[in-house]
PDB file of N, CA and C in Angstrom:
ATOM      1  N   UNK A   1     -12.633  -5.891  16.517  1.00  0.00           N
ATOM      2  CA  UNK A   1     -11.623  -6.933  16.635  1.00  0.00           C
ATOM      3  C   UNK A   1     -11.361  -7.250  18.103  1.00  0.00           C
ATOM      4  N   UNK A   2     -12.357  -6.936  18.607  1.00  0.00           N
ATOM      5  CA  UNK A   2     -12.165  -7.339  20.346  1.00  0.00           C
ATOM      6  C   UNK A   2     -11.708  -8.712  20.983  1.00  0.00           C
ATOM      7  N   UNK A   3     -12.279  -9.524  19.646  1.00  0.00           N
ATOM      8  CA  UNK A   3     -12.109 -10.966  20.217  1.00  0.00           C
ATOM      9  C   UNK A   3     -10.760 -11.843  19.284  1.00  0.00           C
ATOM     10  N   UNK A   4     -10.623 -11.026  18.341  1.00  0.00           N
ATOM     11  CA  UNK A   4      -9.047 -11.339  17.576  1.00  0.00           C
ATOM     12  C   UNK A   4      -8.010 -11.679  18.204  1.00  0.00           C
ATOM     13  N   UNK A   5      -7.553 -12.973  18.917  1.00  0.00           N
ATOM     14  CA  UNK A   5      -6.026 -12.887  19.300  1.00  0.00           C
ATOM     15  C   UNK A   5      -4.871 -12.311  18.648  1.00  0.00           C
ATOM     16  N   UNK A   6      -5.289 -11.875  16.998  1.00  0.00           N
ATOM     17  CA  UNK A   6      -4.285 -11.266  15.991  1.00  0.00           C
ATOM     18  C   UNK A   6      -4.098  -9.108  16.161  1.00  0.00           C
ATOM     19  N   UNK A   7      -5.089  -9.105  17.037  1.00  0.00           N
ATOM     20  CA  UNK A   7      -5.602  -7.744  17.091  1.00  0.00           C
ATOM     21  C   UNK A   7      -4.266  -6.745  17.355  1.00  0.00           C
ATOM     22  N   UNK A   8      -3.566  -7.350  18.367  1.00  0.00           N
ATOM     23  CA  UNK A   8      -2.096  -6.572  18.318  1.00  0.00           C
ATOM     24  C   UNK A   8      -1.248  -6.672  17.701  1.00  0.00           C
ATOM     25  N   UNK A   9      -1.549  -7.659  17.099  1.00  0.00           N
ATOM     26  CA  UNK A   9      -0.352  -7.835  15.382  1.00  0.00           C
ATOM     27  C   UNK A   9      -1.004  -6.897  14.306  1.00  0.00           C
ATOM     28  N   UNK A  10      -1.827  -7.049  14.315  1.00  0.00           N
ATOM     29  CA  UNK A  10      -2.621  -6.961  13.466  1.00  0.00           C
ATOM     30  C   UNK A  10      -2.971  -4.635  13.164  1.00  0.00           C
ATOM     31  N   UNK A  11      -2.617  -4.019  14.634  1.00  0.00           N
ATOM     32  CA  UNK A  11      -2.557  -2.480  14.370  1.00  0.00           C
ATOM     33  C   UNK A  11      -1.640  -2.186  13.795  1.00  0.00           C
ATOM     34  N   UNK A  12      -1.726  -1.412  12.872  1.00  0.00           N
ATOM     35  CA  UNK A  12      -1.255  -0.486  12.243  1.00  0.00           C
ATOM     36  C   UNK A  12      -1.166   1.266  12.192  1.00  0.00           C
ATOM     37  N   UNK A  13      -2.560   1.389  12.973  1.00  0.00           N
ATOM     38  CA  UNK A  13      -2.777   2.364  12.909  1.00  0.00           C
ATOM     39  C   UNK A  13      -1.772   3.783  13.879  1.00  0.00           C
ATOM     40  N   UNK A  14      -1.319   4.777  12.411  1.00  0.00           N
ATOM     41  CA  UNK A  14       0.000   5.414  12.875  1.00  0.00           C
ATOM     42  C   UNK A  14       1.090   5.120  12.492  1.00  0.00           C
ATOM     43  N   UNK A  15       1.077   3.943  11.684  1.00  0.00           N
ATOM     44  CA  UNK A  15       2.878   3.284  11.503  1.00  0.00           C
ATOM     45  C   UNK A  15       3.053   4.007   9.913  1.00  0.00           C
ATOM     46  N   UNK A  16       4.159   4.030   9.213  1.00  0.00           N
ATOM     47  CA  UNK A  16       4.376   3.990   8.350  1.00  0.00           C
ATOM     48  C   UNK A  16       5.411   2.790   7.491  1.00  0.00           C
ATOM     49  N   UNK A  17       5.415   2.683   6.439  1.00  0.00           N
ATOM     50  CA  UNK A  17       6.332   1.893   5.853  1.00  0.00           C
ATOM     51  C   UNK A  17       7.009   1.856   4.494  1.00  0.00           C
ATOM     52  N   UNK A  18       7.769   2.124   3.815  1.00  0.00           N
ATOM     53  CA  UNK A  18       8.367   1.237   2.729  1.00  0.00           C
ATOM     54  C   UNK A  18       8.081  -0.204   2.289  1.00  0.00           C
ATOM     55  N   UNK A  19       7.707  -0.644   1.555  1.00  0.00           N
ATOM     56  CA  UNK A  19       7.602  -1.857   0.421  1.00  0.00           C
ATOM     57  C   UNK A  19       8.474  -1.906  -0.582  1.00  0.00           C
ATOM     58  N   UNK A  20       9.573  -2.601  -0.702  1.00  0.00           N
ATOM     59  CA  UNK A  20      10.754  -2.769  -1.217  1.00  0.00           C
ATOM     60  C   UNK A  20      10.263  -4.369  -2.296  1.00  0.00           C
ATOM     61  N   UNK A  21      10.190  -3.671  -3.875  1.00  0.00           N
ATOM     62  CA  UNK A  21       9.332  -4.581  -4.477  1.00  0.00           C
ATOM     63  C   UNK A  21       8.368  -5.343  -4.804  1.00  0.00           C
ATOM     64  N   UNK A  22       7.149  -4.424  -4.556  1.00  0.00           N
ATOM     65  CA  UNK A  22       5.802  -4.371  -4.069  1.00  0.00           C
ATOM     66  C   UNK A  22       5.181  -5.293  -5.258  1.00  0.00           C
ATOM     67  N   UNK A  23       5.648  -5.211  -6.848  1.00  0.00           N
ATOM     68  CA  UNK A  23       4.887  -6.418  -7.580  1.00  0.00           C
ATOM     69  C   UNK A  23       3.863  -5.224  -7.726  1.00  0.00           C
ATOM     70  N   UNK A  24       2.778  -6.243  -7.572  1.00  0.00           N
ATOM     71  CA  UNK A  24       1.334  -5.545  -8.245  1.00  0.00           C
ATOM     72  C   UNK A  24       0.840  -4.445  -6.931  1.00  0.00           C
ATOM     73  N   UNK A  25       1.120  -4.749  -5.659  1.00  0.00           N
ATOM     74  CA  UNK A  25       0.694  -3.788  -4.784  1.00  0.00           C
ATOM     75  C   UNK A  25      -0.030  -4.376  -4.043  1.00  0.00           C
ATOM     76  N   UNK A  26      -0.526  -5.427  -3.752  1.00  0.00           N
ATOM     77  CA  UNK A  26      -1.576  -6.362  -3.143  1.00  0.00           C
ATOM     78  C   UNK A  26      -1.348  -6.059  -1.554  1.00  0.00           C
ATOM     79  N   UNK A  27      -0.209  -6.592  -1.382  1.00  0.00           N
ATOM     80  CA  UNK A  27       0.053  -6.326   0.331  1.00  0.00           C
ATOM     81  C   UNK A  27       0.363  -4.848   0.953  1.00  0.00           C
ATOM     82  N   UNK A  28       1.169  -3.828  -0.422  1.00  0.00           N
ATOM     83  CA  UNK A  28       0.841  -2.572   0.274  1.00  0.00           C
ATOM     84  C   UNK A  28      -0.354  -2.002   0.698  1.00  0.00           C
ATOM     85  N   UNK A  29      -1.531  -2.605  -0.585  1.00  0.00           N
ATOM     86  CA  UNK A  29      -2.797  -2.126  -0.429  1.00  0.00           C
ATOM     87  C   UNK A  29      -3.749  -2.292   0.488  1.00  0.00           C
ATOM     88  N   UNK A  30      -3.076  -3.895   1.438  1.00  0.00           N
ATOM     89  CA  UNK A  30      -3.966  -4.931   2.302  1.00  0.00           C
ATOM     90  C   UNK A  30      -3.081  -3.434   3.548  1.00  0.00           C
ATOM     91  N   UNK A  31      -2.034  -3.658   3.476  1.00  0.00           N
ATOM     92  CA  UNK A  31      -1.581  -3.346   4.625  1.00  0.00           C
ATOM     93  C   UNK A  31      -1.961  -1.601   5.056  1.00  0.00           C
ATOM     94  N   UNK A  32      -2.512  -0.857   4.253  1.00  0.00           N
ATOM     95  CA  UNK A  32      -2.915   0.345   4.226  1.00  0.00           C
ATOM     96  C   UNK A  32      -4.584   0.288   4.583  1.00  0.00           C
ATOM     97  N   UNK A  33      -5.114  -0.543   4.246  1.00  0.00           N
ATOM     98  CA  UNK A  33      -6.690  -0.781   4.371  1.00  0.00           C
ATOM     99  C   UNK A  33      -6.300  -0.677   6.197  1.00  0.00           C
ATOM    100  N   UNK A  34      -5.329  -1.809   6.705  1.00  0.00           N
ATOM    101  CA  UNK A  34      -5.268  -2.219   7.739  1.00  0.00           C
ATOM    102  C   UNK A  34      -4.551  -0.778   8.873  1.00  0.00           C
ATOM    103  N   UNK A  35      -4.490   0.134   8.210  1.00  0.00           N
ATOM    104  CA  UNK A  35      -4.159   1.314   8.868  1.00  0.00           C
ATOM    105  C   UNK A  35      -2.875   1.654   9.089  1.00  0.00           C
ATOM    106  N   UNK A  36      -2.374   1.388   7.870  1.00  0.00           N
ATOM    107  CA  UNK A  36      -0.946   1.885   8.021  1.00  0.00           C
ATOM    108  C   UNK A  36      -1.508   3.783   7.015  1.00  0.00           C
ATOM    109  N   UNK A  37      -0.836   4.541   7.920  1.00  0.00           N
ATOM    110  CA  UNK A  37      -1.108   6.244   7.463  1.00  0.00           C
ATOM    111  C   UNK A  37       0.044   6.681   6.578  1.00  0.00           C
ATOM    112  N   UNK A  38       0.905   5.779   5.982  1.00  0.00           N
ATOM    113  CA  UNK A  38       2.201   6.467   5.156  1.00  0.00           C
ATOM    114  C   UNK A  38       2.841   5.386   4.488  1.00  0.00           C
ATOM    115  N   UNK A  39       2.763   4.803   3.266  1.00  0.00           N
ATOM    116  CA  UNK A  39       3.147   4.117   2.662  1.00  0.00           C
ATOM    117  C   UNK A  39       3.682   4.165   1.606  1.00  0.00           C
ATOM    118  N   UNK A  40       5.096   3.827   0.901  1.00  0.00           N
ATOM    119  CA  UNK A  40       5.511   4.291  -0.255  1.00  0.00           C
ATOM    120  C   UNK A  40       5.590   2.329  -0.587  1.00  0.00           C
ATOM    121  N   UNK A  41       5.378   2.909  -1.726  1.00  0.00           N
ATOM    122  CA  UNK A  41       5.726   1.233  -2.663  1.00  0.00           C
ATOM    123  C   UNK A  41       6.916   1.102  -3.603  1.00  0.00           C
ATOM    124  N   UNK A  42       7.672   0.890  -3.555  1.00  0.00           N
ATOM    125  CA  UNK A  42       8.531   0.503  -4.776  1.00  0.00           C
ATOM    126  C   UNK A  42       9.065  -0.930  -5.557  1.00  0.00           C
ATOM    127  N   UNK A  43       9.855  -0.352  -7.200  1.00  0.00           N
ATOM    128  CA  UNK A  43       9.562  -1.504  -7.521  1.00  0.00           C
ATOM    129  C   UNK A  43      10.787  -1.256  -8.502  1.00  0.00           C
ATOM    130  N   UNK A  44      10.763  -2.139  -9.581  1.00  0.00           N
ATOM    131  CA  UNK A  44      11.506  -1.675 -11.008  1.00  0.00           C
ATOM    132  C   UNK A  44      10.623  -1.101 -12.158  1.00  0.00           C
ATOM    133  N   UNK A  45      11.463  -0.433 -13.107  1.00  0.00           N
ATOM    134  CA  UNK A  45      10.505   0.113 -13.695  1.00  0.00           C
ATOM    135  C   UNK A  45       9.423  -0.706 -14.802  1.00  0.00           C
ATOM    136  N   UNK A  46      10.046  -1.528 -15.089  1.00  0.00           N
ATOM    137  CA  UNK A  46       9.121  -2.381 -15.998  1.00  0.00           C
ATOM    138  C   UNK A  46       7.857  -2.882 -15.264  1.00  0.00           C
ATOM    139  N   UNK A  47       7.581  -3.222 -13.758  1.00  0.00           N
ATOM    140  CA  UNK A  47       6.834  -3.014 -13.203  1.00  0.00           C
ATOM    141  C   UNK A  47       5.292  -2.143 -12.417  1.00  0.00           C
ATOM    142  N   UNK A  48       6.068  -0.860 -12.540  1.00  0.00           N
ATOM    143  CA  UNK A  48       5.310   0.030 -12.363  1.00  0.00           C
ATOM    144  C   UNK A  48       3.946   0.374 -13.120  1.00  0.00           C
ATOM    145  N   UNK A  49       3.910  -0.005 -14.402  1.00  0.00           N
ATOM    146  CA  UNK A  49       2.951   0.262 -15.035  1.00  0.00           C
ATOM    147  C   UNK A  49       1.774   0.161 -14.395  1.00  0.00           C
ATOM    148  N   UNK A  50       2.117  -1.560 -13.947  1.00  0.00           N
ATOM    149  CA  UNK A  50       0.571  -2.468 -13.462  1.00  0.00           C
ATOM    150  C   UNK A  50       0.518  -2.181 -11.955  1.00  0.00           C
ATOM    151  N   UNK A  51       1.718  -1.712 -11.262  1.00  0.00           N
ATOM    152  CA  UNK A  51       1.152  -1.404 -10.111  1.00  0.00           C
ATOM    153  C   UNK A  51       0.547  -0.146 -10.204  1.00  0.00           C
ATOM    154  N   UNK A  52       0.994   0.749 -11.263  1.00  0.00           N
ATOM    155  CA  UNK A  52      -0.070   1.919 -10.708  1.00  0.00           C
ATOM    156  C   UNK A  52      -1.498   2.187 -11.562  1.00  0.00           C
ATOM    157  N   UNK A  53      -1.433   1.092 -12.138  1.00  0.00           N
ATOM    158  CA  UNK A  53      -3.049   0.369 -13.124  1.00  0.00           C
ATOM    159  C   UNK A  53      -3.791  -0.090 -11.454  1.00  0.00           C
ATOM    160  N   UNK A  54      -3.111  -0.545 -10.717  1.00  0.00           N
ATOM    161  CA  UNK A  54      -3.839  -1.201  -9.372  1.00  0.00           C
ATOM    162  C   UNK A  54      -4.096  -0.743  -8.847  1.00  0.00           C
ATOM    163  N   UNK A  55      -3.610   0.285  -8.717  1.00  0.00           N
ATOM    164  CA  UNK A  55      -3.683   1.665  -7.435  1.00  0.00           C
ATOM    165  C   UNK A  55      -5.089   2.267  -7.873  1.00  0.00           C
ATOM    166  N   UNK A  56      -4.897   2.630  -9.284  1.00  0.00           N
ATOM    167  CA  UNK A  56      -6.009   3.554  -9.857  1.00  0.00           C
ATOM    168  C   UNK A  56      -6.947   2.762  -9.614  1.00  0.00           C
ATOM    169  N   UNK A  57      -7.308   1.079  -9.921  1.00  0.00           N
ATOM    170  CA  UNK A  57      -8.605   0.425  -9.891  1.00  0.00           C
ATOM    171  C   UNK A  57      -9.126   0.700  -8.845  1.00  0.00           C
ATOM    172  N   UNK A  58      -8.076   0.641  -7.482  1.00  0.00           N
ATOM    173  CA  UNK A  58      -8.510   0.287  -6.243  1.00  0.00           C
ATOM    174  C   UNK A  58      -8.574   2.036  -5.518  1.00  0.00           C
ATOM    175  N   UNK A  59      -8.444   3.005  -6.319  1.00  0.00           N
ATOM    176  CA  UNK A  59      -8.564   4.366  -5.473  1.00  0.00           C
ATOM    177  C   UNK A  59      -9.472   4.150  -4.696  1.00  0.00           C
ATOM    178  N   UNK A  60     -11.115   3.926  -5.645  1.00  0.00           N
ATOM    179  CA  UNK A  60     -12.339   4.491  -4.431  1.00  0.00           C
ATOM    180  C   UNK A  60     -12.288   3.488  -3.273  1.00  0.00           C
ATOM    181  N   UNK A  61     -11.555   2.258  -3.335  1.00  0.00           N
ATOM    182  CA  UNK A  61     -12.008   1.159  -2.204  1.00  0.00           C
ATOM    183  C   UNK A  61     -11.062   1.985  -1.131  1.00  0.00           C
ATOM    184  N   UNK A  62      -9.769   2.613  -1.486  1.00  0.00           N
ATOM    185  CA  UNK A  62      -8.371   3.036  -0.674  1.00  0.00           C
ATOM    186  C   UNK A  62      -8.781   4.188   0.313  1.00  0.00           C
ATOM    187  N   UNK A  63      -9.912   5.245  -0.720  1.00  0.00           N
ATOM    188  CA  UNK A  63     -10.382   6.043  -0.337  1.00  0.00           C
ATOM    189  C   UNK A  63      -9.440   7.550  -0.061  1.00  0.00           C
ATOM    190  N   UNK A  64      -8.087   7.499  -0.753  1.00  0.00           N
ATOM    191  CA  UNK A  64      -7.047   8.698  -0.371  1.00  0.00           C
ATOM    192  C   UNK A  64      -6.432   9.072  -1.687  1.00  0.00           C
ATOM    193  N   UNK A  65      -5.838   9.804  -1.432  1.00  0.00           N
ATOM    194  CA  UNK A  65      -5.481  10.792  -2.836  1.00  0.00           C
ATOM    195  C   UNK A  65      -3.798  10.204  -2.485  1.00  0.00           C
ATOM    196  N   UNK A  66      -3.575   9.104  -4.094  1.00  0.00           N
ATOM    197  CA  UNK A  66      -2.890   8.785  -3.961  1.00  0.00           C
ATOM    198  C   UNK A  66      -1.877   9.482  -5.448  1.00  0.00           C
ATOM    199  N   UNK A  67      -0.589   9.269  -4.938  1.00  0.00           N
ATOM    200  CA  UNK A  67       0.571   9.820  -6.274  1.00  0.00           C
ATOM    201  C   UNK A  67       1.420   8.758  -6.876  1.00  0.00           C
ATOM    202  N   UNK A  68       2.051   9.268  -8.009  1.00  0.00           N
ATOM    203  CA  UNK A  68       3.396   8.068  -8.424  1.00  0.00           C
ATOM    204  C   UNK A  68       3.821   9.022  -8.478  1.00  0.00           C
ATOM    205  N   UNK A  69       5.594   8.421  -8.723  1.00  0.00           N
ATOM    206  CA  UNK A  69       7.068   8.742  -9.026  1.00  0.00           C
ATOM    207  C   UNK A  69       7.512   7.793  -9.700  1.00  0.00           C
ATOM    208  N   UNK A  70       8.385   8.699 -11.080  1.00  0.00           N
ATOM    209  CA  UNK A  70       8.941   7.286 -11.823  1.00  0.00           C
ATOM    210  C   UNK A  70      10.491   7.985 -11.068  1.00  0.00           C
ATOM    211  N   UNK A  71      10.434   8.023  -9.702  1.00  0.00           N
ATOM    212  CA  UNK A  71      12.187   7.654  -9.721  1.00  0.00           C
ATOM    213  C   UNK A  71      12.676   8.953  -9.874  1.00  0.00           C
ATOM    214  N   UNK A  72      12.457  10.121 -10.450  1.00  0.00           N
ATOM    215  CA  UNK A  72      12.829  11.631 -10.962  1.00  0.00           C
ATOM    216  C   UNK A  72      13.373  11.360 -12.294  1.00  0.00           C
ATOM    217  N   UNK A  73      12.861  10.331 -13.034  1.00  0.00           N
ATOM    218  CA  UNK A  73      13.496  10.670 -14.437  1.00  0.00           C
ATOM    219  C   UNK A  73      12.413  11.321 -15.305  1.00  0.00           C
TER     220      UNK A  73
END
């Protein structure tokens, strides 16, 4: 990305974050590819299903040993 004017927007690498209603997971998932090292997603529960149907599709592309939480119930 040497020639990216987006290149310093664009690191991640080292940050962590929260996703406060993540939906299907699309941008946590973009934004973790992009080197974010600590990411939690959340959502409501009627939701969760399909985000963590997404997670599982996308493990081998994610490449990390990922977990859920329904919340501690």
């Amino acid at each position: 990305m040497d020639n990216n004017p987006y290149a310093d927007v664009l690191d991640f690498g080292g940050k962590r974050a929260v996703e406060l209603g993540t939906g299907c997971g699309v941008a946590g998932m973009g934004l973790f590819l992009l080197g974010l090292t600590d990411l939690v997603l959340t959502d409501i529960a009627p939701v969760m299903p399909a985000l963590k149907r997404n997670l599982k599709v996308n493990k081998r592309i994610l490449r990390k040993t990922l977990s859920t939480s329904d919340g501690g119930k």
